[in-house]
Protein backbone atom coordinates (compact mmCIF):
# COMPACT_ATOMS: atom_id res chain seq x y z
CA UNK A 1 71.11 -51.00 -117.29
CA UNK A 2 74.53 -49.60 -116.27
CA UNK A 3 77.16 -51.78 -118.14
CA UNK A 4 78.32 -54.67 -116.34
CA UNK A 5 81.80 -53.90 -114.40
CA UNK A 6 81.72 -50.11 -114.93
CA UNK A 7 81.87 -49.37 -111.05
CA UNK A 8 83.28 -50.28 -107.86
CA UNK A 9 81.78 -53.31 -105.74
CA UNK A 10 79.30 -53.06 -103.30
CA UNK A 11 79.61 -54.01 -99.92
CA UNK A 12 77.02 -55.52 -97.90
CA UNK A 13 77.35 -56.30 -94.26
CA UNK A 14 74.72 -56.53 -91.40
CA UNK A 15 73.59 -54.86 -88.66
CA UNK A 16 76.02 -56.83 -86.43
CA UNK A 17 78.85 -55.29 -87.37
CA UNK A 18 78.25 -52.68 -84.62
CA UNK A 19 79.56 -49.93 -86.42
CA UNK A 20 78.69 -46.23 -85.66
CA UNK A 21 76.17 -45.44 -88.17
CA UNK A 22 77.60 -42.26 -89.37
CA UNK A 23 80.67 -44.06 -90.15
CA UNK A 24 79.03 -46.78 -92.40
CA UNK A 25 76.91 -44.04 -94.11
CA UNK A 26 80.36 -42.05 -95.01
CA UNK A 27 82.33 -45.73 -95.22
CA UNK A 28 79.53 -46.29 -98.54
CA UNK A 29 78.37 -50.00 -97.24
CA UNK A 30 75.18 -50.97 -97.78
CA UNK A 31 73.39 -52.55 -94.14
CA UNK A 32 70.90 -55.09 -93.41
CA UNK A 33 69.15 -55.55 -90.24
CA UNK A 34 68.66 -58.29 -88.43
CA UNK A 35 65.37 -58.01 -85.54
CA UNK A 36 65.24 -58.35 -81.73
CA UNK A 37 61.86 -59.07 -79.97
CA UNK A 38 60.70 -57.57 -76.88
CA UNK A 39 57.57 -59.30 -75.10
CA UNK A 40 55.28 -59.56 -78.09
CA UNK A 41 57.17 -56.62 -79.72
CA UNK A 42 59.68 -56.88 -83.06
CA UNK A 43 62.43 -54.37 -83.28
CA UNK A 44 65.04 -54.03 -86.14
CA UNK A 45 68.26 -53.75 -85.27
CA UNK A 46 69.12 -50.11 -86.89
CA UNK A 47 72.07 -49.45 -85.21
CA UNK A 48 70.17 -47.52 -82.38
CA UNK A 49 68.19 -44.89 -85.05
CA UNK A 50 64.52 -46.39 -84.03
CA UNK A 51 65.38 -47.77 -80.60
CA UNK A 52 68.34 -46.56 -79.01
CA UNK A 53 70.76 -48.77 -77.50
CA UNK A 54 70.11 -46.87 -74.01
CA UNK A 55 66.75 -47.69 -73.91
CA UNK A 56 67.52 -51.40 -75.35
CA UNK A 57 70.06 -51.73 -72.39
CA UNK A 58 67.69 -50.04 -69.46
CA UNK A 59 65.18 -52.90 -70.74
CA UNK A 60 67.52 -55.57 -69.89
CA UNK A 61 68.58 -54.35 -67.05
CA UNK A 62 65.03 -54.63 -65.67
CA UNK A 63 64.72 -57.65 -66.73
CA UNK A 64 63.44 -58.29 -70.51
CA UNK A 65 64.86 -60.96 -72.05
CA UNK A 66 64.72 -60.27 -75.72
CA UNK A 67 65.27 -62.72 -78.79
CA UNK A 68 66.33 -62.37 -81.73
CA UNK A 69 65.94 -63.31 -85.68
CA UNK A 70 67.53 -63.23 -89.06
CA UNK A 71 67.53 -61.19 -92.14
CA UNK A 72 64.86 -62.30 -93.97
CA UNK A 73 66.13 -63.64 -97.14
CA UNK A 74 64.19 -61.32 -99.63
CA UNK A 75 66.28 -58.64 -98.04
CA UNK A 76 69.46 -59.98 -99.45
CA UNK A 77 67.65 -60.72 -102.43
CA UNK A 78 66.75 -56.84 -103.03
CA UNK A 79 70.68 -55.69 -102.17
CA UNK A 80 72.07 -58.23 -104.56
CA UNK A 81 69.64 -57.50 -107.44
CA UNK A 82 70.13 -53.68 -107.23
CA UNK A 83 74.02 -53.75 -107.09
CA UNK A 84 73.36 -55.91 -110.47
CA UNK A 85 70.76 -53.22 -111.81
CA UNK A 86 73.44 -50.81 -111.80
CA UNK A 87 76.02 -53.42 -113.14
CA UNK A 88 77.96 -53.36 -110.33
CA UNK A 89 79.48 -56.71 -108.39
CA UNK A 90 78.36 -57.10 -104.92
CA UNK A 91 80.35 -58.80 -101.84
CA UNK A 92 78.56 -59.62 -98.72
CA UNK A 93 80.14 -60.09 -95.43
CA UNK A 94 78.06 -60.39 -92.78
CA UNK A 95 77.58 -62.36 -89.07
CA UNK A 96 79.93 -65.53 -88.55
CA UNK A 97 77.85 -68.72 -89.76
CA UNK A 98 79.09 -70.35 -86.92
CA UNK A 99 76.64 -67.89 -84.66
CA UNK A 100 73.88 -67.31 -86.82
CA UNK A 101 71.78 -68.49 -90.37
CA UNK A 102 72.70 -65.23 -92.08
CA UNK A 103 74.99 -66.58 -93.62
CA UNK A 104 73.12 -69.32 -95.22
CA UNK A 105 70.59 -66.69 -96.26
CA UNK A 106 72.42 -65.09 -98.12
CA UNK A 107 73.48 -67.81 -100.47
CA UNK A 108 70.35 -68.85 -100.71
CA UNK A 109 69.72 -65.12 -102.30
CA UNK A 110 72.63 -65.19 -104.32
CA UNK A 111 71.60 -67.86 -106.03
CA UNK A 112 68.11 -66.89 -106.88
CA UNK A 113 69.62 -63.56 -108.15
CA UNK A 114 71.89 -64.84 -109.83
CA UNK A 115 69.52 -67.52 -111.81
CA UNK A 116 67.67 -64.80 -112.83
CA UNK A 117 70.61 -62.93 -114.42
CA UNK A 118 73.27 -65.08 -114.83
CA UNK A 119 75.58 -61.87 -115.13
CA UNK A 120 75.54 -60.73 -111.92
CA UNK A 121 78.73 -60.95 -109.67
CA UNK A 122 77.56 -61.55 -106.59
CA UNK A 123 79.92 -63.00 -103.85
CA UNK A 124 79.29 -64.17 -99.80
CA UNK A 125 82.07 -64.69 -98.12
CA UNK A 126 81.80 -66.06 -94.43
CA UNK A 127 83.67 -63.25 -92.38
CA UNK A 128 84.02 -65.64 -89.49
CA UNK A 129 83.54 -62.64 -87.05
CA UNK A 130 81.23 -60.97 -84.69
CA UNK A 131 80.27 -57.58 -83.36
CA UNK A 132 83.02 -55.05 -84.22
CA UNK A 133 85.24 -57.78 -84.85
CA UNK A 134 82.91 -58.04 -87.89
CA UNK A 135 83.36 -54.06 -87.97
CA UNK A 136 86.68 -53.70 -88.15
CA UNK A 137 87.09 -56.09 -91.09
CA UNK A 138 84.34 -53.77 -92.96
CA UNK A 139 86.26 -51.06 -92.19
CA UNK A 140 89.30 -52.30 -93.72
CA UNK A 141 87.33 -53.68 -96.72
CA UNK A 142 86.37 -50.74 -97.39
CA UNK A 143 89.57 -48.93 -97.52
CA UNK A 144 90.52 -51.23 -100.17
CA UNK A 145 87.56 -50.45 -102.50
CA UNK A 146 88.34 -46.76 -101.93
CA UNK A 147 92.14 -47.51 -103.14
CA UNK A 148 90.68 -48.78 -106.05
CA UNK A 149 90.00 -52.62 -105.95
CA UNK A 150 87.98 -54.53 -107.80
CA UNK A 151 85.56 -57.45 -106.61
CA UNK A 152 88.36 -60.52 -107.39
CA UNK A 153 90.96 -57.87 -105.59
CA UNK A 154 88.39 -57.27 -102.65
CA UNK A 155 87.61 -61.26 -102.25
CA UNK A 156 91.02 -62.33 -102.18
CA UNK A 157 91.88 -59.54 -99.57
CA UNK A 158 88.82 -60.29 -97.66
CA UNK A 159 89.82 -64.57 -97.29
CA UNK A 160 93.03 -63.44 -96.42
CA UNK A 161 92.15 -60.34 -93.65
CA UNK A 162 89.20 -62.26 -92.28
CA UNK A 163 91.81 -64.99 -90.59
CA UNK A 164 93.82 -62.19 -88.96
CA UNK A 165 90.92 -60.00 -87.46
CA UNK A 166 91.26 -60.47 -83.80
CA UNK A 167 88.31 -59.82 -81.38
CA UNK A 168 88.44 -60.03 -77.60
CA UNK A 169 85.73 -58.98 -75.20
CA UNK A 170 84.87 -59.38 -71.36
CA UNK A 171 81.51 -59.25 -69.33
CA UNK A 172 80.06 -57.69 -66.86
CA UNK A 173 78.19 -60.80 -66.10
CA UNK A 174 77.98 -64.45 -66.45
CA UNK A 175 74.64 -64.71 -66.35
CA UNK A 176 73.39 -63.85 -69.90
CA UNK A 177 75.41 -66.53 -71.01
CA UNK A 178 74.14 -69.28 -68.37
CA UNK A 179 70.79 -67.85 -69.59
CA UNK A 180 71.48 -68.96 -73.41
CA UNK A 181 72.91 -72.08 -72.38
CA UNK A 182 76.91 -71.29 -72.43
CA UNK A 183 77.76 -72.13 -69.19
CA UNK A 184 75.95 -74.21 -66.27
CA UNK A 185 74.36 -72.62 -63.41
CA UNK A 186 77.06 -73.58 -60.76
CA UNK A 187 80.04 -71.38 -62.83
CA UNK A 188 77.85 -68.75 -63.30
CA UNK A 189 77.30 -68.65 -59.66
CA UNK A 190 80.54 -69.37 -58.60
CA UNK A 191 81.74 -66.25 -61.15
CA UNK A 192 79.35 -64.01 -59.34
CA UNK A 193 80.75 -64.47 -56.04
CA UNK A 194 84.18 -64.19 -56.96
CA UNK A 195 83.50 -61.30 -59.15
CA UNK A 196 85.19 -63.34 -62.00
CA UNK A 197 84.82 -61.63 -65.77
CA UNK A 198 85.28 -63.88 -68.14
CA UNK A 199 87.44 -63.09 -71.36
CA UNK A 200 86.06 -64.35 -74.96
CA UNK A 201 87.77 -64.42 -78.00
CA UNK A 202 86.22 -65.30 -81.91
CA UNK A 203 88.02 -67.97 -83.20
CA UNK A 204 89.41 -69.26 -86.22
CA UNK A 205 85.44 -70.90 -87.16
CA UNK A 206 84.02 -67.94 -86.18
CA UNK A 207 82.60 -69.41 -82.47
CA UNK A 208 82.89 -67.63 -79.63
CA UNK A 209 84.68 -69.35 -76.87
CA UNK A 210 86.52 -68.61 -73.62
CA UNK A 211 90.16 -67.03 -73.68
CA UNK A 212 90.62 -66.68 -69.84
CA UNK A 213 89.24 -64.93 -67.04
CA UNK A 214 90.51 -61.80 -64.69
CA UNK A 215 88.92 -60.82 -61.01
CA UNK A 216 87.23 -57.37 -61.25
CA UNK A 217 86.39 -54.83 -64.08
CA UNK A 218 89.80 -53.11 -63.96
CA UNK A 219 92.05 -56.19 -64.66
CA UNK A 220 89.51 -57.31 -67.15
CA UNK A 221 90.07 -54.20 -69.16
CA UNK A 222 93.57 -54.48 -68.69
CA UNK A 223 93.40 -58.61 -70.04
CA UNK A 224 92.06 -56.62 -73.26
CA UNK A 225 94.89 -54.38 -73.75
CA UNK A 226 97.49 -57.49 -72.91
CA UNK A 227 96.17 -59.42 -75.30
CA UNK A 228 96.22 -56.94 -78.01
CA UNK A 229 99.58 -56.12 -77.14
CA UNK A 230 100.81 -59.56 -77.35
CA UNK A 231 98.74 -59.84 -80.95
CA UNK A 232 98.17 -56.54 -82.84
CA UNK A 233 100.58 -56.24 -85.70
CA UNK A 234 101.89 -52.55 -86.82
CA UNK A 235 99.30 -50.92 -84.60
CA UNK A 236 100.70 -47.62 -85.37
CA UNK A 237 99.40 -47.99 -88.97
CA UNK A 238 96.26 -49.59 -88.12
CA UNK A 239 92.94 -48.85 -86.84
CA UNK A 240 91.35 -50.35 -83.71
CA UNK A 241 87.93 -50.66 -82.19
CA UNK A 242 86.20 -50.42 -78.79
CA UNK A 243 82.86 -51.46 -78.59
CA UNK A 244 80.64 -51.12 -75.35
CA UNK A 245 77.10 -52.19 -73.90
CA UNK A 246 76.04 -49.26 -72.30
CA UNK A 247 79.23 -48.96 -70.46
CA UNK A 248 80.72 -45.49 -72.72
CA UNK A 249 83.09 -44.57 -69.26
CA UNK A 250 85.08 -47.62 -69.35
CA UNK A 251 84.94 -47.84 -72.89
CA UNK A 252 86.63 -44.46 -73.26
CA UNK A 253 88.96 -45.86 -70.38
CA UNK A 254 90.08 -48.74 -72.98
CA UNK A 255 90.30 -46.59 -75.62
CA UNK A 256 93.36 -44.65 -73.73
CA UNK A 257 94.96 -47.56 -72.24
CA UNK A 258 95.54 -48.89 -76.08
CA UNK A 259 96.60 -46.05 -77.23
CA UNK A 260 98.90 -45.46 -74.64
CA UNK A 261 100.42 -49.13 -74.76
CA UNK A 262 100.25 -49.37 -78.21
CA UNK A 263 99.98 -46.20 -80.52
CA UNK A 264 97.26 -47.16 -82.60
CA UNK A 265 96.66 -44.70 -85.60
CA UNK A 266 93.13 -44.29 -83.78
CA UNK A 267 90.59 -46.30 -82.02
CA UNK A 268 87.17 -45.92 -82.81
CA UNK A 269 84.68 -46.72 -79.61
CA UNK A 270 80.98 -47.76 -80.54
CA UNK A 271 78.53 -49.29 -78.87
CA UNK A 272 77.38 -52.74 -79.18
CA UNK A 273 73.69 -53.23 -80.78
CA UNK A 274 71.26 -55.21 -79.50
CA UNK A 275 71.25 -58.07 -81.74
CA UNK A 276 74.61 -59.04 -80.27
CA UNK A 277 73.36 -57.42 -76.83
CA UNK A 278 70.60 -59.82 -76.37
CA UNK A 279 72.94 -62.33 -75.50
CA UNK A 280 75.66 -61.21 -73.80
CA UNK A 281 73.85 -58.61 -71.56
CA UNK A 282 74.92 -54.97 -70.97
CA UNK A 283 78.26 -54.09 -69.45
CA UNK A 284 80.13 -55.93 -72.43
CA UNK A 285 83.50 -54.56 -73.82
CA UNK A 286 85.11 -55.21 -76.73
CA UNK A 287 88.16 -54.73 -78.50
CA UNK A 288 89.04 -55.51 -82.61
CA UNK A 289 92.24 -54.84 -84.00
CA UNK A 290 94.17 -56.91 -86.79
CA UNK A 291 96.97 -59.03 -86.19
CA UNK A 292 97.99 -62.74 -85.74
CA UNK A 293 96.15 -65.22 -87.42
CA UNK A 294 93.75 -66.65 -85.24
């Protein structure tokens, strides 16, 4: 066994970070993958490599209505234990526990790692995010690993960051909410005649609740950049996300209208997986930057 301490932490996050996968491969995270179910049908949520998020979008589109499921907890239990076979702490930071049980999983697999060897260094830390909200924290994290931080370093960064990770999206839709049990029947109606899209924001428990609402795709987008304008702190030294369900044209469209207002260092544009998909419904845009506590 490599001894204890002699390398850099691991980081563990989920498939719900909605990251581009070539950009967690070169980030050096370690992923888990949470499942969505199509008729009789369980998929795991691969960040499009078995079924891509096209194909996952055209489904719902005609009309599947997927579900979806949590890391089983012997997955967590074979990340921790081999970041402690090579003597190296671990830090997982995953799906907000306020939207899922992933988070309670993976305690639950901390501890029976760590029981049997009591060495290990194995921290979960609730990221209180979602989607590449979730992402852009990673992304972060792991620029402080690469500068040379060690696990107490990372976790103190990480309680700190987590709080001032903003993310904002809008929907094409009401109705994949209404379906899940969000809204009633009569707004989601009411939204669809009047073309209203709402606006969503994470908050500061990691829930997703309404931030406002804008009449037509356009203003919606521009609600986004507003927002980010009013929030995002030294944007020119900072990276941003866009994240998109199925909808790469107005994605790129966001993407411009940030950098233009606001000179981010760069915005990365992804698409959203269909974990986070299944319930929001394609057409979804998002937008993750850091700045004001939330």
């Amino acid at each position: 066994m490599t001894e204890r301490g002699s390398g850099p932490p691991v980081l563990i996050t989920d498939s719900c970070c909605d990251l581009p996968l070539q950009l967690v491969e070169d980030l050096g995270v370690e992923m888990l993958h949470l499942r969505f179910r199509i008729g009789d049908e369980e998929h795991i949520d691969d960040l499009g490599v078995t079924t891509s998020h096209a194909a996952f979008y055209e489904l719902v589109r005609e009309g599947a209505a997927p579900t979806t499921s949590a890391i089983p907890v012997v997955e967590y239990v074979r990340a921790f234990a081999a970041a402690a076979e090579q003597g190296r702490p671990a830090l997982m930071l995953g799906l907000s526990s306020a939207l899922s049980s992933t988070y309670e999983s993976a305690l639950i697999a901390r501890d029976m790692v760590m029981a049997d060897d009591p060495g290990a260094d194995i921290r979960v830390i609730d990221s209180n995010s979602a989607s590449i909200a979730l992402g852009s924290l990673v992304f972060d994290a792991a620029g402080v690993i690469e500068r040379g931080a060690g696990i107490d370093e990372l976790a103190e960064w990480v309680l700190g960051a987590r709080d001032r990770t903003n993310g904002y999206f809008t929907l094409e839709s009401l109705e994949h909410l209404r379906r899940g049990g969000r809204i009633s029947d009569a707004v989601a109606f009411a939204g669809a005649m009047l073309d209203v899209r709402p606006v969503l924001r994470i908050d500061g428990g990691g829930r997703l609740v309404f931030a406002g609402q804008a009449r037509g795709r356009r203003k919606s987008m521009k609600a986004l950049v507003e927002t980010a304008a009013q929030r995002a702190e030294a944007p020119g030294g900072q990276t941003a996300f866009v994240a998109h369900g199925a909808s790469a044209e107005d994605a790129e469209s966001l993407k411009a209208l940030l950098l233009d207002r606001l000179g981010f260092r760069d915005v990365v544009v992804t698409e959203i997986g269909p974990v986070i998909g299944s319930h929001v419904g394609p057409g979804m845009l998002a937008v993750a930057f850091s700045g004001a506590r939330r």
